[in-house]
PDB file of N, CA and C in Angstrom:
ATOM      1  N   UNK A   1      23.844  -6.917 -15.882  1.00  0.00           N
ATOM      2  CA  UNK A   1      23.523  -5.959 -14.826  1.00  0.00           C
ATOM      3  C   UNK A   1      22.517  -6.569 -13.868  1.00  0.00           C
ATOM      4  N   UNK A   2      22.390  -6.123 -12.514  1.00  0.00           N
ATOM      5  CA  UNK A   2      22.096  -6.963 -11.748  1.00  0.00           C
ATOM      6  C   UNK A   2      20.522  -6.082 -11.651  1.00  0.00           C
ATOM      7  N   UNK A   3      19.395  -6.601 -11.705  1.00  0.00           N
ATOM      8  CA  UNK A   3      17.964  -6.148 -11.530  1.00  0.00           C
ATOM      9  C   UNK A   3      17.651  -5.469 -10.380  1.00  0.00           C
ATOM     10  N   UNK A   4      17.125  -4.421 -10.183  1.00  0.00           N
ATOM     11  CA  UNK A   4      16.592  -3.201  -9.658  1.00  0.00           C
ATOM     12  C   UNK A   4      15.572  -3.376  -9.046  1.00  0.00           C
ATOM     13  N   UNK A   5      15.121  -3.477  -8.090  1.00  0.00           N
ATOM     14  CA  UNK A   5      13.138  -3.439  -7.412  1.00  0.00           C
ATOM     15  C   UNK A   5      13.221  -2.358  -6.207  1.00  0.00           C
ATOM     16  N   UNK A   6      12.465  -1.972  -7.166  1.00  0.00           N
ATOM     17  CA  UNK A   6      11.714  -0.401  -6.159  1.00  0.00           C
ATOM     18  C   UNK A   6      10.252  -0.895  -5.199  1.00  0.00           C
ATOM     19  N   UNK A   7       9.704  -0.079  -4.849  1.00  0.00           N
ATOM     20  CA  UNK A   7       8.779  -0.416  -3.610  1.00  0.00           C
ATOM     21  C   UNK A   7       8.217   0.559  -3.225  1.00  0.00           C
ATOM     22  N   UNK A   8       6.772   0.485  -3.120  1.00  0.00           N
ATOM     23  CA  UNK A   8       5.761   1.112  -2.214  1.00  0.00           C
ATOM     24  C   UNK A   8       4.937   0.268  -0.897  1.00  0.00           C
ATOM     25  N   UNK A   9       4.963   1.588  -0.083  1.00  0.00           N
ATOM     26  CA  UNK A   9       4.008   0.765   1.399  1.00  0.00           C
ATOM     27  C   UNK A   9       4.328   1.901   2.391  1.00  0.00           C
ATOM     28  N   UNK A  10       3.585   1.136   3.307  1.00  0.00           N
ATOM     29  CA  UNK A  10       3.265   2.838   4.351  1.00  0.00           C
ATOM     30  C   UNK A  10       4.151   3.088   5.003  1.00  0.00           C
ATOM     31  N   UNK A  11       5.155   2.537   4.736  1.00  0.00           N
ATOM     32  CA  UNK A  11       6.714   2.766   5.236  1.00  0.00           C
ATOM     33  C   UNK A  11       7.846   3.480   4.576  1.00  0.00           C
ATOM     34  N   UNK A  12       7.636   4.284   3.596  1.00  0.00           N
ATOM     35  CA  UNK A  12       7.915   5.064   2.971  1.00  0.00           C
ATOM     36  C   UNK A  12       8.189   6.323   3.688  1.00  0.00           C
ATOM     37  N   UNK A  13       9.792   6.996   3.214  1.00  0.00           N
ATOM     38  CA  UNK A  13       9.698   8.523   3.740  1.00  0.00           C
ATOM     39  C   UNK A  13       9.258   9.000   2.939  1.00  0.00           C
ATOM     40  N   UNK A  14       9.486   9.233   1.660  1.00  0.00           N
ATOM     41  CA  UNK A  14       9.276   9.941   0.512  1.00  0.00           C
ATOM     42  C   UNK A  14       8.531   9.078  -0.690  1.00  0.00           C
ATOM     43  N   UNK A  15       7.086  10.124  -0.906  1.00  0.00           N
ATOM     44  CA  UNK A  15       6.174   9.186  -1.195  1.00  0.00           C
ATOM     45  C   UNK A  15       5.966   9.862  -2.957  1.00  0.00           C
ATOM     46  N   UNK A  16       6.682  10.638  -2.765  1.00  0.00           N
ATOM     47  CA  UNK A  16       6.846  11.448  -4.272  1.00  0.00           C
ATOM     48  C   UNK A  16       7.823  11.173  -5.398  1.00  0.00           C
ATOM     49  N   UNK A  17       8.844  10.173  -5.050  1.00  0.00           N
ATOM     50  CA  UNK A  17       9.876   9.735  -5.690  1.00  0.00           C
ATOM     51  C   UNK A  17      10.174   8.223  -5.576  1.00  0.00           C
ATOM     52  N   UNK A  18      11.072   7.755  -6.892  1.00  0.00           N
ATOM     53  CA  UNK A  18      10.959   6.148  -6.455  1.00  0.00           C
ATOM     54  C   UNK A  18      11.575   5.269  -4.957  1.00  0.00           C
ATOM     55  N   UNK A  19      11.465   4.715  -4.814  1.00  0.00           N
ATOM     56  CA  UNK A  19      11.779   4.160  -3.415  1.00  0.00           C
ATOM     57  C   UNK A  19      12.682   2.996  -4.211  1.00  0.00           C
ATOM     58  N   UNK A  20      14.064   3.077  -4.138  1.00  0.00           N
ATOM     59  CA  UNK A  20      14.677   1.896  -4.744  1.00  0.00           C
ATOM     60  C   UNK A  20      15.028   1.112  -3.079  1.00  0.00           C
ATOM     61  N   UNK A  21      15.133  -0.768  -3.597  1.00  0.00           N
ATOM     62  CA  UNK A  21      14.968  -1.261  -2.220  1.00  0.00           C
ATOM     63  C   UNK A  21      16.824  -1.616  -2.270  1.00  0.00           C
ATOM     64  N   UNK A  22      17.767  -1.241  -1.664  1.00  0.00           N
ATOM     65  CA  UNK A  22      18.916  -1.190  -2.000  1.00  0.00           C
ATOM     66  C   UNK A  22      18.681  -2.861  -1.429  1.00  0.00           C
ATOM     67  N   UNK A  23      20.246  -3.649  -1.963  1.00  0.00           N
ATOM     68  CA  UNK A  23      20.902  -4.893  -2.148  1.00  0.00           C
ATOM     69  C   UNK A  23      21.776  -5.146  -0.732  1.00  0.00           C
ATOM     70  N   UNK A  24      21.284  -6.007   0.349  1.00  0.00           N
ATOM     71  CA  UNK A  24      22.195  -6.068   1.248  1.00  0.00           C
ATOM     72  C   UNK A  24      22.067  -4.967   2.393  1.00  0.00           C
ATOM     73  N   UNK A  25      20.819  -4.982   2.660  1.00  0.00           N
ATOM     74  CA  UNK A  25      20.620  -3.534   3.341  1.00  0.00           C
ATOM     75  C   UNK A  25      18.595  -4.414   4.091  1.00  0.00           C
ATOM     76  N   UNK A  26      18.752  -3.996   5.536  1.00  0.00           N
ATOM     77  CA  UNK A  26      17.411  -4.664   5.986  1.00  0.00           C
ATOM     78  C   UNK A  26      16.460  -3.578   5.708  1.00  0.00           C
ATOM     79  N   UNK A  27      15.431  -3.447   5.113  1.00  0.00           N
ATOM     80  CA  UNK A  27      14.888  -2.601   5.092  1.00  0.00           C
ATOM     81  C   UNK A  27      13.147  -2.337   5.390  1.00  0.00           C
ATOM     82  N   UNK A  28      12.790  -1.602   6.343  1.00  0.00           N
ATOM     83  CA  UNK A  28      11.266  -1.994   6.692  1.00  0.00           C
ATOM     84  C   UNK A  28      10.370  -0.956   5.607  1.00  0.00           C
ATOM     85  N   UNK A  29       9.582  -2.249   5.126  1.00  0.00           N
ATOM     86  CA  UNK A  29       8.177  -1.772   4.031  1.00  0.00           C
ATOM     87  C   UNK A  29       7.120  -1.520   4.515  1.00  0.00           C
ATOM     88  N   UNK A  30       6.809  -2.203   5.869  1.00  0.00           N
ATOM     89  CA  UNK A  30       5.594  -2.094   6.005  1.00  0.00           C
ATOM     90  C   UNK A  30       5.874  -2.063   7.436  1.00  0.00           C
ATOM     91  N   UNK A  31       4.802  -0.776   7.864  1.00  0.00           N
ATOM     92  CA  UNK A  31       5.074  -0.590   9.085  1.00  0.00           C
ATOM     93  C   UNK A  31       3.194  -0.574   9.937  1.00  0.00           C
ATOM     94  N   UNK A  32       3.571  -2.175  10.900  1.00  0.00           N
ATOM     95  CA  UNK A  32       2.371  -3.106  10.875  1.00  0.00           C
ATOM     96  C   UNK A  32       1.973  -2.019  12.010  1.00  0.00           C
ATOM     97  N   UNK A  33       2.078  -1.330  12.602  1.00  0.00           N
ATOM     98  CA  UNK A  33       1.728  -0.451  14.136  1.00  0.00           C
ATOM     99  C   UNK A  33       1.349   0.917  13.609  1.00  0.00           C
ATOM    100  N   UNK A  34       1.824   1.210  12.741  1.00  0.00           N
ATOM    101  CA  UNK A  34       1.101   2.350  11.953  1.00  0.00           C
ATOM    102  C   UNK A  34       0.147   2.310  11.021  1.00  0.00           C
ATOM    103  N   UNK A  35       0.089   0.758  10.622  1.00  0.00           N
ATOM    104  CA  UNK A  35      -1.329   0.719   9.732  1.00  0.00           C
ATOM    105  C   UNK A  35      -2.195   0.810  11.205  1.00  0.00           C
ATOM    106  N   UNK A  36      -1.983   0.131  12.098  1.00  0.00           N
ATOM    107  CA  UNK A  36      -3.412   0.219  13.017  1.00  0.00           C
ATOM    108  C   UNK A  36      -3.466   1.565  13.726  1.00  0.00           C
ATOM    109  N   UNK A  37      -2.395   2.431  14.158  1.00  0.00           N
ATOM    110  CA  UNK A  37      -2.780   3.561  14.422  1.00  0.00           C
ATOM    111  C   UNK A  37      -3.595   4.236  13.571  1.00  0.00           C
ATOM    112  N   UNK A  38      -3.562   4.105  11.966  1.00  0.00           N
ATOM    113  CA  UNK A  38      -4.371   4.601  11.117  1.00  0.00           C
ATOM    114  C   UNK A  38      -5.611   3.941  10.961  1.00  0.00           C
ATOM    115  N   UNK A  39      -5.801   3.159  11.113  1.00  0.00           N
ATOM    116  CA  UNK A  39      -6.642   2.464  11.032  1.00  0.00           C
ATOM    117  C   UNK A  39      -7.881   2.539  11.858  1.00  0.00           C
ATOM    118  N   UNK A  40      -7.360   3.141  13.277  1.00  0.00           N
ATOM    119  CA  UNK A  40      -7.818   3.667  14.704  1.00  0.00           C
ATOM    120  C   UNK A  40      -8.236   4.970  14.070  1.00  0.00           C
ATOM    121  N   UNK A  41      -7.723   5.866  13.917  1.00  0.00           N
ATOM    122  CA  UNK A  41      -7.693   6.930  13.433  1.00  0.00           C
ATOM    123  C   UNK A  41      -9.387   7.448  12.302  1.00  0.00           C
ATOM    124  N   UNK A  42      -8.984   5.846  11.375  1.00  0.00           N
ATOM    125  CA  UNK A  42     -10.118   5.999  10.350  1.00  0.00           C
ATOM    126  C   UNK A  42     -11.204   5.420  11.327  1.00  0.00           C
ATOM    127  N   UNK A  43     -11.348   4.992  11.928  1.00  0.00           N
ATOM    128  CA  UNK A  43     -12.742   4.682  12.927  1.00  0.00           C
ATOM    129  C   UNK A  43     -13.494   5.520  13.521  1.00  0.00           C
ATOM    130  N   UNK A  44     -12.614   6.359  14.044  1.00  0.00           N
ATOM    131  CA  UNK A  44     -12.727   7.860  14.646  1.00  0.00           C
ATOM    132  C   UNK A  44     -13.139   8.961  13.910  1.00  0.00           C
ATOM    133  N   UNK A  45     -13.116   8.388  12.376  1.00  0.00           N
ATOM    134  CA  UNK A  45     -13.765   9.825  11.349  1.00  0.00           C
ATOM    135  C   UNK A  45     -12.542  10.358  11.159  1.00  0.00           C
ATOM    136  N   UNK A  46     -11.238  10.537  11.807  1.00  0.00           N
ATOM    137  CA  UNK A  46      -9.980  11.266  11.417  1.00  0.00           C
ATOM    138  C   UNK A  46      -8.782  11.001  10.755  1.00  0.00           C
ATOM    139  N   UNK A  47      -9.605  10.184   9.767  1.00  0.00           N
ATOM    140  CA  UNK A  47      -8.980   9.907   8.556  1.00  0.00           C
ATOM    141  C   UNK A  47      -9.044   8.934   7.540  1.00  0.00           C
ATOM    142  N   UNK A  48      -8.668   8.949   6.805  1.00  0.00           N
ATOM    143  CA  UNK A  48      -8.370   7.942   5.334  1.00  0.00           C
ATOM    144  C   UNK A  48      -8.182   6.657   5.555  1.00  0.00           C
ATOM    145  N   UNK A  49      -8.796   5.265   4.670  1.00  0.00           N
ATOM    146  CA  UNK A  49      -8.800   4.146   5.112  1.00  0.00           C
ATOM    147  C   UNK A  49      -7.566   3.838   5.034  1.00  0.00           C
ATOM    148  N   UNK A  50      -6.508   3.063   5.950  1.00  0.00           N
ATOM    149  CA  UNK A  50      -4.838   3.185   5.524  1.00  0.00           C
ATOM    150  C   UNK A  50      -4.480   2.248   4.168  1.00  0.00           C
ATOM    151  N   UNK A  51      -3.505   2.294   3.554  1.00  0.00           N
ATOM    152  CA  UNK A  51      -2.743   1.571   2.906  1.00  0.00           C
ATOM    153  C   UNK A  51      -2.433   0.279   3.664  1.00  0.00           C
ATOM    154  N   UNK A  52      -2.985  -0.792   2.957  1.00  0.00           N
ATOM    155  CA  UNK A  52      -2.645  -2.317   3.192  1.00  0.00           C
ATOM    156  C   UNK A  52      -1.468  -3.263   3.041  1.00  0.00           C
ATOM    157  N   UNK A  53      -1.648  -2.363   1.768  1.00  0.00           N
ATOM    158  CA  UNK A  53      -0.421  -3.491   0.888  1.00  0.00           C
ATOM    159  C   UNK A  53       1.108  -2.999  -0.009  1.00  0.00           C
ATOM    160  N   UNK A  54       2.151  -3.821   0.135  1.00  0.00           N
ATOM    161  CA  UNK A  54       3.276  -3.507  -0.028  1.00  0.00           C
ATOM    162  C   UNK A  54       2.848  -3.665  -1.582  1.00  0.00           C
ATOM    163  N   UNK A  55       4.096  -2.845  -2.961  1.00  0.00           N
ATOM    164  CA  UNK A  55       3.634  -3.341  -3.861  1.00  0.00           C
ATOM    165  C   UNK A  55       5.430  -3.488  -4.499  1.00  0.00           C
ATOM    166  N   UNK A  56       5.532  -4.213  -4.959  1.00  0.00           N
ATOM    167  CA  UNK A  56       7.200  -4.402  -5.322  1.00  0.00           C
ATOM    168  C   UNK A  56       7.445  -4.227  -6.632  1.00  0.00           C
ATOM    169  N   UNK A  57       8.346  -3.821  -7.726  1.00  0.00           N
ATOM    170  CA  UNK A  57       8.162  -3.027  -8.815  1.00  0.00           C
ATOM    171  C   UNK A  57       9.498  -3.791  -9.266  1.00  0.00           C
ATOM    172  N   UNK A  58       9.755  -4.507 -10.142  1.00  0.00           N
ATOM    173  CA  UNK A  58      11.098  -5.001 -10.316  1.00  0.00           C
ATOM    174  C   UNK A  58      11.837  -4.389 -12.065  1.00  0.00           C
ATOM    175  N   UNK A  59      12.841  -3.707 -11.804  1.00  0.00           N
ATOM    176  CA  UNK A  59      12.923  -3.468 -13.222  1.00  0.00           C
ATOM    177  C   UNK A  59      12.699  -1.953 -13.502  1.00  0.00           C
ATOM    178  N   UNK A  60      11.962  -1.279 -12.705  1.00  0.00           N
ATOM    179  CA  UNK A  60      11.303   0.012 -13.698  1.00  0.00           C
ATOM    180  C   UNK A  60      11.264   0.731 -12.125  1.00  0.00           C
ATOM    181  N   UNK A  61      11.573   2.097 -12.410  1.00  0.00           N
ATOM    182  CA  UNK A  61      11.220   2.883 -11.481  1.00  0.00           C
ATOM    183  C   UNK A  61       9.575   3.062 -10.864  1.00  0.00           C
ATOM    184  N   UNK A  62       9.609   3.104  -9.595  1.00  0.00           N
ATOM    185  CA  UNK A  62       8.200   3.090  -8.379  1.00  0.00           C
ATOM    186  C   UNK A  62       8.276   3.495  -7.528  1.00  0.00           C
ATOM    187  N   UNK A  63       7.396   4.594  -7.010  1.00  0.00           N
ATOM    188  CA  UNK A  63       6.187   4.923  -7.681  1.00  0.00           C
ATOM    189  C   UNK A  63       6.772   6.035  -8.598  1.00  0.00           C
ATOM    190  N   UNK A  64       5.994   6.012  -9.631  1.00  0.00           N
ATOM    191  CA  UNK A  64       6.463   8.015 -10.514  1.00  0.00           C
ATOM    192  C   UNK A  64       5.045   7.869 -11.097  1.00  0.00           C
ATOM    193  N   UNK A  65       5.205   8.669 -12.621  1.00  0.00           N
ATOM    194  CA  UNK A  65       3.886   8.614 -13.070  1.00  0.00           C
ATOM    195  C   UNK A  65       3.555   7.974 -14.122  1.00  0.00           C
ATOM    196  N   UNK A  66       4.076   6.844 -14.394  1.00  0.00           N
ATOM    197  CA  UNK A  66       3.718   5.792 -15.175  1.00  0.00           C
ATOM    198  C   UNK A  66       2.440   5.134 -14.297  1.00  0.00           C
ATOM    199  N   UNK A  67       1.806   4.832 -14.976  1.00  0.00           N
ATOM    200  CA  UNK A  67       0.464   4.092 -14.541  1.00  0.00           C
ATOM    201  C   UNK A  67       1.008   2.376 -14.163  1.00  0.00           C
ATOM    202  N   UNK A  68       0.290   1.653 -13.075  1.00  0.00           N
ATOM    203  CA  UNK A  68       0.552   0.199 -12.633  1.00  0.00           C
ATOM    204  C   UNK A  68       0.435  -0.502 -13.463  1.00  0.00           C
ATOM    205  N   UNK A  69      -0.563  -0.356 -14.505  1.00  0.00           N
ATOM    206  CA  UNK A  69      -0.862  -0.846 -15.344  1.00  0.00           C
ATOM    207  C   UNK A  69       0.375  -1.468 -16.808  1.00  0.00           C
ATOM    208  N   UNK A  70       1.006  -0.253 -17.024  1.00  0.00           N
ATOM    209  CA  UNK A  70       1.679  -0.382 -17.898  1.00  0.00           C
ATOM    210  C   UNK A  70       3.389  -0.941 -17.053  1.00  0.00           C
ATOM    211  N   UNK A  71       3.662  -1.493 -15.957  1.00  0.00           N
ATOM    212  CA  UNK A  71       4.586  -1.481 -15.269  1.00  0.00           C
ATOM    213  C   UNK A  71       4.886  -3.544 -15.924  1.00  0.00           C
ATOM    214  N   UNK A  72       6.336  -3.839 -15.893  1.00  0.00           N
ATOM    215  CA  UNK A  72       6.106  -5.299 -16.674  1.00  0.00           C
ATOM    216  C   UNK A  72       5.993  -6.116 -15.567  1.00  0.00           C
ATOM    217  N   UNK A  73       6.492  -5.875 -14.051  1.00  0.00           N
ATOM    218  CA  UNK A  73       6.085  -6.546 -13.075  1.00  0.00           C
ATOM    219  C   UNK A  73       6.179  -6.384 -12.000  1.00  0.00           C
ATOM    220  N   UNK A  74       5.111  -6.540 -11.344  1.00  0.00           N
ATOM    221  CA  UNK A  74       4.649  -6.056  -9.723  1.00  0.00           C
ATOM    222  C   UNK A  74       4.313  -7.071  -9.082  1.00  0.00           C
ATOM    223  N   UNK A  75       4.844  -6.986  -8.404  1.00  0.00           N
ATOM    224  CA  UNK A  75       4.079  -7.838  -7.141  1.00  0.00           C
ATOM    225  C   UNK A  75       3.558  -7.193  -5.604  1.00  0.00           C
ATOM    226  N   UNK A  76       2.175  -8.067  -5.183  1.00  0.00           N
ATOM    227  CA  UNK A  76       1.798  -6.937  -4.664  1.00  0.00           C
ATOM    228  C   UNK A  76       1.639  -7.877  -3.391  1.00  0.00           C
ATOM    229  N   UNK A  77       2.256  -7.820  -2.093  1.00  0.00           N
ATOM    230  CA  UNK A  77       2.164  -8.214  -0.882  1.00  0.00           C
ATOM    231  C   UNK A  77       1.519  -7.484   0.459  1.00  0.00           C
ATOM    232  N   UNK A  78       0.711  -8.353   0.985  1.00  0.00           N
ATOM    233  CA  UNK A  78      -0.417  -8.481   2.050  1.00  0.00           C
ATOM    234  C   UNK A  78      -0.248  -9.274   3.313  1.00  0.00           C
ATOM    235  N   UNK A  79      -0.028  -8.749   4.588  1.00  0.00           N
ATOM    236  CA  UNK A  79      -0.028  -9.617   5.581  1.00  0.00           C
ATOM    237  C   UNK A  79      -1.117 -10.243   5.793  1.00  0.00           C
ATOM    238  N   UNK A  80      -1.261 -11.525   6.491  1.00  0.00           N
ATOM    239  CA  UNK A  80      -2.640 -12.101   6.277  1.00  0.00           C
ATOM    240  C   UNK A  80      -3.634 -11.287   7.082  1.00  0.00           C
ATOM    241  N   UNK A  81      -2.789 -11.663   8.622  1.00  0.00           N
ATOM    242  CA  UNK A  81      -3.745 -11.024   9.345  1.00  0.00           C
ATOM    243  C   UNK A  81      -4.166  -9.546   9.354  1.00  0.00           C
ATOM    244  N   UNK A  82      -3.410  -8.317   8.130  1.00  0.00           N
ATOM    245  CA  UNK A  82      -3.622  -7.518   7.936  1.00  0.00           C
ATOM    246  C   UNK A  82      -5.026  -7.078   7.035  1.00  0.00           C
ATOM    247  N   UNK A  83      -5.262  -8.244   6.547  1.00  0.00           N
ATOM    248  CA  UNK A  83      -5.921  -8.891   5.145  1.00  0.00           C
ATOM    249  C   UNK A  83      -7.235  -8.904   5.541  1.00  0.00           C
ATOM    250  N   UNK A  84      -7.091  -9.874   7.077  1.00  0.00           N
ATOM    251  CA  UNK A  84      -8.557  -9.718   7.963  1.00  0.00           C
ATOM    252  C   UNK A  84      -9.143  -8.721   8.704  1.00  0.00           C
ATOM    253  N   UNK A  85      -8.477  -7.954   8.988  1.00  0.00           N
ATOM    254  CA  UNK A  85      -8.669  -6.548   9.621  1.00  0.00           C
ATOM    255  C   UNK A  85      -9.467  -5.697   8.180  1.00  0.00           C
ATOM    256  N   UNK A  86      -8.971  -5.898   6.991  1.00  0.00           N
ATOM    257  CA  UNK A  86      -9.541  -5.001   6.169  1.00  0.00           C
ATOM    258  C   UNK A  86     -10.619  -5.671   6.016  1.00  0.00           C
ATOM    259  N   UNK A  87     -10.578  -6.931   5.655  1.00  0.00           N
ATOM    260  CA  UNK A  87     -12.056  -7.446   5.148  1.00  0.00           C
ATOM    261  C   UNK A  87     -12.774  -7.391   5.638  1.00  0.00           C
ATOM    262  N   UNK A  88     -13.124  -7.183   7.470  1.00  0.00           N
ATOM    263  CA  UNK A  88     -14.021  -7.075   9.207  1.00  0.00           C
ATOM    264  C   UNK A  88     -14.370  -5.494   8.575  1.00  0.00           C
ATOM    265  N   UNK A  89     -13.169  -4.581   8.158  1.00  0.00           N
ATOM    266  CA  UNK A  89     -13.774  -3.536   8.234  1.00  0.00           C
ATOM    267  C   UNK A  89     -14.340  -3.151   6.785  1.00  0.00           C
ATOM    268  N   UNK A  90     -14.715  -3.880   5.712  1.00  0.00           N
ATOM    269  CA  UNK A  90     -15.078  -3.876   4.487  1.00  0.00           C
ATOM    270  C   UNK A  90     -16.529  -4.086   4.873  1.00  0.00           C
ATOM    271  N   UNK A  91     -16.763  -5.415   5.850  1.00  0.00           N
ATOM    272  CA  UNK A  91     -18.016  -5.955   5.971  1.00  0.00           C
ATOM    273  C   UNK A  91     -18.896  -5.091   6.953  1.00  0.00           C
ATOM    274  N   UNK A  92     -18.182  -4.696   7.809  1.00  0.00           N
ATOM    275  CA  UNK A  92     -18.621  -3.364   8.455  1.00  0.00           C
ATOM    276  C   UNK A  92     -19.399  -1.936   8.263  1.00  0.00           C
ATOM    277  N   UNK A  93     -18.458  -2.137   7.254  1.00  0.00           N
ATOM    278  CA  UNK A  93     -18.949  -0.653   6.023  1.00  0.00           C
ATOM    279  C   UNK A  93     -20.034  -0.767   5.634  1.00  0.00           C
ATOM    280  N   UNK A  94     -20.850  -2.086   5.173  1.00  0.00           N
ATOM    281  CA  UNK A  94     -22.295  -1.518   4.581  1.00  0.00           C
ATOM    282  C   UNK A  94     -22.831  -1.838   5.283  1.00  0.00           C
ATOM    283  N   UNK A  95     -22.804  -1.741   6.807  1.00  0.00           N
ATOM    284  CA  UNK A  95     -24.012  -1.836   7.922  1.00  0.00           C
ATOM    285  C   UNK A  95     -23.688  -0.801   8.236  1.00  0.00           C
ATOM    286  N   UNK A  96     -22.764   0.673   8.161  1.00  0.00           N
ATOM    287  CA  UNK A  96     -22.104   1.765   9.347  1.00  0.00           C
ATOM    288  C   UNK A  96     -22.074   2.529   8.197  1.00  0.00           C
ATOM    289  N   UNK A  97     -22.339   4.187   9.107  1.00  0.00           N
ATOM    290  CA  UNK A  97     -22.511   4.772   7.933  1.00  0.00           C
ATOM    291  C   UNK A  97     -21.205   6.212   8.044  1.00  0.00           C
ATOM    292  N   UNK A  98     -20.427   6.125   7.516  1.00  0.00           N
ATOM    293  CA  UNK A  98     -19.385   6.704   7.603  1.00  0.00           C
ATOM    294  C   UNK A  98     -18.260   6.973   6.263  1.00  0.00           C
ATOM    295  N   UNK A  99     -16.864   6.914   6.342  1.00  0.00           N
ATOM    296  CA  UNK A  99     -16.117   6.736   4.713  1.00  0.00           C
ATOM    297  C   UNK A  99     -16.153   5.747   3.726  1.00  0.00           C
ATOM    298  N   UNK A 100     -16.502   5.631   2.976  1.00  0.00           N
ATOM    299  CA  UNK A 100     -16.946   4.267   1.669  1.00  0.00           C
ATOM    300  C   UNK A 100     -15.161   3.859   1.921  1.00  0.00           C
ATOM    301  N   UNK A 101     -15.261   2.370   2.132  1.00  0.00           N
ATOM    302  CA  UNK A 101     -13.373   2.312   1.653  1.00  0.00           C
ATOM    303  C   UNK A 101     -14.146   2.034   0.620  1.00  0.00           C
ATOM    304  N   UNK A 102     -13.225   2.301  -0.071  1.00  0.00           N
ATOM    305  CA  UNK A 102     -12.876   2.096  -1.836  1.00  0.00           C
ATOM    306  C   UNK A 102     -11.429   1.595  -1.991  1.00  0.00           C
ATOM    307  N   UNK A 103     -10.956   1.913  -3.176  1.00  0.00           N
ATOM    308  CA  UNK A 103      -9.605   1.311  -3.972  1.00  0.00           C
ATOM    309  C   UNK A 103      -8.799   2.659  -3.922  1.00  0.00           C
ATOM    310  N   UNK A 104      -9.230   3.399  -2.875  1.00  0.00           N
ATOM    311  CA  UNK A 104      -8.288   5.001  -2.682  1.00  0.00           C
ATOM    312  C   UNK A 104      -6.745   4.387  -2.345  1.00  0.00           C
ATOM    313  N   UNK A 105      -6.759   3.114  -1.939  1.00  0.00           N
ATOM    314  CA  UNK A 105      -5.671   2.575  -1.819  1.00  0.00           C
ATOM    315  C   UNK A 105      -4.616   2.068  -2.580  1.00  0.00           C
ATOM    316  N   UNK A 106      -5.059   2.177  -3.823  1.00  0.00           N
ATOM    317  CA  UNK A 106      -4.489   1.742  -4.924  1.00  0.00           C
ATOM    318  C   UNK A 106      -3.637   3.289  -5.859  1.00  0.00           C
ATOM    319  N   UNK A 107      -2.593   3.132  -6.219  1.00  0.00           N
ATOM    320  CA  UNK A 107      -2.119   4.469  -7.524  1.00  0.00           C
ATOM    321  C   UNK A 107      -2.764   4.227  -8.250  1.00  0.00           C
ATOM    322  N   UNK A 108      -3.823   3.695  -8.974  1.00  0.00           N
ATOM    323  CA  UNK A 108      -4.088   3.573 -10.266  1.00  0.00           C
ATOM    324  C   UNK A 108      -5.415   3.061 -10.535  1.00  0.00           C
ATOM    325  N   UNK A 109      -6.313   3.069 -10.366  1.00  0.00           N
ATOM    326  CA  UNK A 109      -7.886   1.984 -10.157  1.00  0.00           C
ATOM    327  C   UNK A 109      -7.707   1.250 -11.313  1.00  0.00           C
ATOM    328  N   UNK A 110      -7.809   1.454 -12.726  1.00  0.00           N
ATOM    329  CA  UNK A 110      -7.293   0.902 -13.647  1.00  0.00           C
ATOM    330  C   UNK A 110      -6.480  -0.187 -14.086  1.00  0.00           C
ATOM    331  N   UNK A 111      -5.749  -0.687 -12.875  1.00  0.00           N
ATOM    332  CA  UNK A 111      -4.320  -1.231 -12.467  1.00  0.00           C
ATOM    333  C   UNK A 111      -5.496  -2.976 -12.132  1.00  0.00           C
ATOM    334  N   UNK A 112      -6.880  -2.725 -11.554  1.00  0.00           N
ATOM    335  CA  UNK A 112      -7.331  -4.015 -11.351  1.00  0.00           C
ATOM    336  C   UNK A 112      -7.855  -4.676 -12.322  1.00  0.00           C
TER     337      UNK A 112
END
């Protein structure tokens, strides 16, 4: 049988059920103009630090409510220059006094 990989990222319609990545089919994960609208957004106080990173799930249904942790393999993808935008605004954070980013970005804190 031919292996299965499901997928999370801010490109998701439905964020409540698994996202299988169908075979032969182009499909967008990450949607780079809506992390920075959000991103804009979180600067402004009007909202949540965005989701960074794609996370790829091979084998096992993703996301549900199995923990990351217990998942047999993930892989978890980052644009670079997306990478630097978070880290400018990581380093930012403890001179500015506003939303702590944290790991709200993550399903699972546990998972690191």
């Amino acid at each position: 049988s031919q292996g299965r990989v499901f997928w999370s990222g801010n490109a998701m319609a439905c964020k409540e059920k698994p996202n299988k990545l169908d075979r032969d089919e182009v499909v967008k994960i990450f949607d780079t103009n809506y992390f920075l609208r959000e991103l804009h957004q979180y600067y402004n106080n009007q909202g949540r630090f965005p989701n960074s990173k794609v996370i790829l799930c091979f084998g096992e249904e993703f996301p549900d409510a199995v923990p990351l942790r217990c998942k047999l393999i993930l892989v978890e993808i980052e644009q670079l220059s997306i990478r630097q935008l978070v880290e400018e605004a990581r380093k930012n954070e403890t001179s500015a006094v506003g939303h702590p980013i944290g790991e709200e970005v993550h399903y699972d804190p546990m998972y690191r």
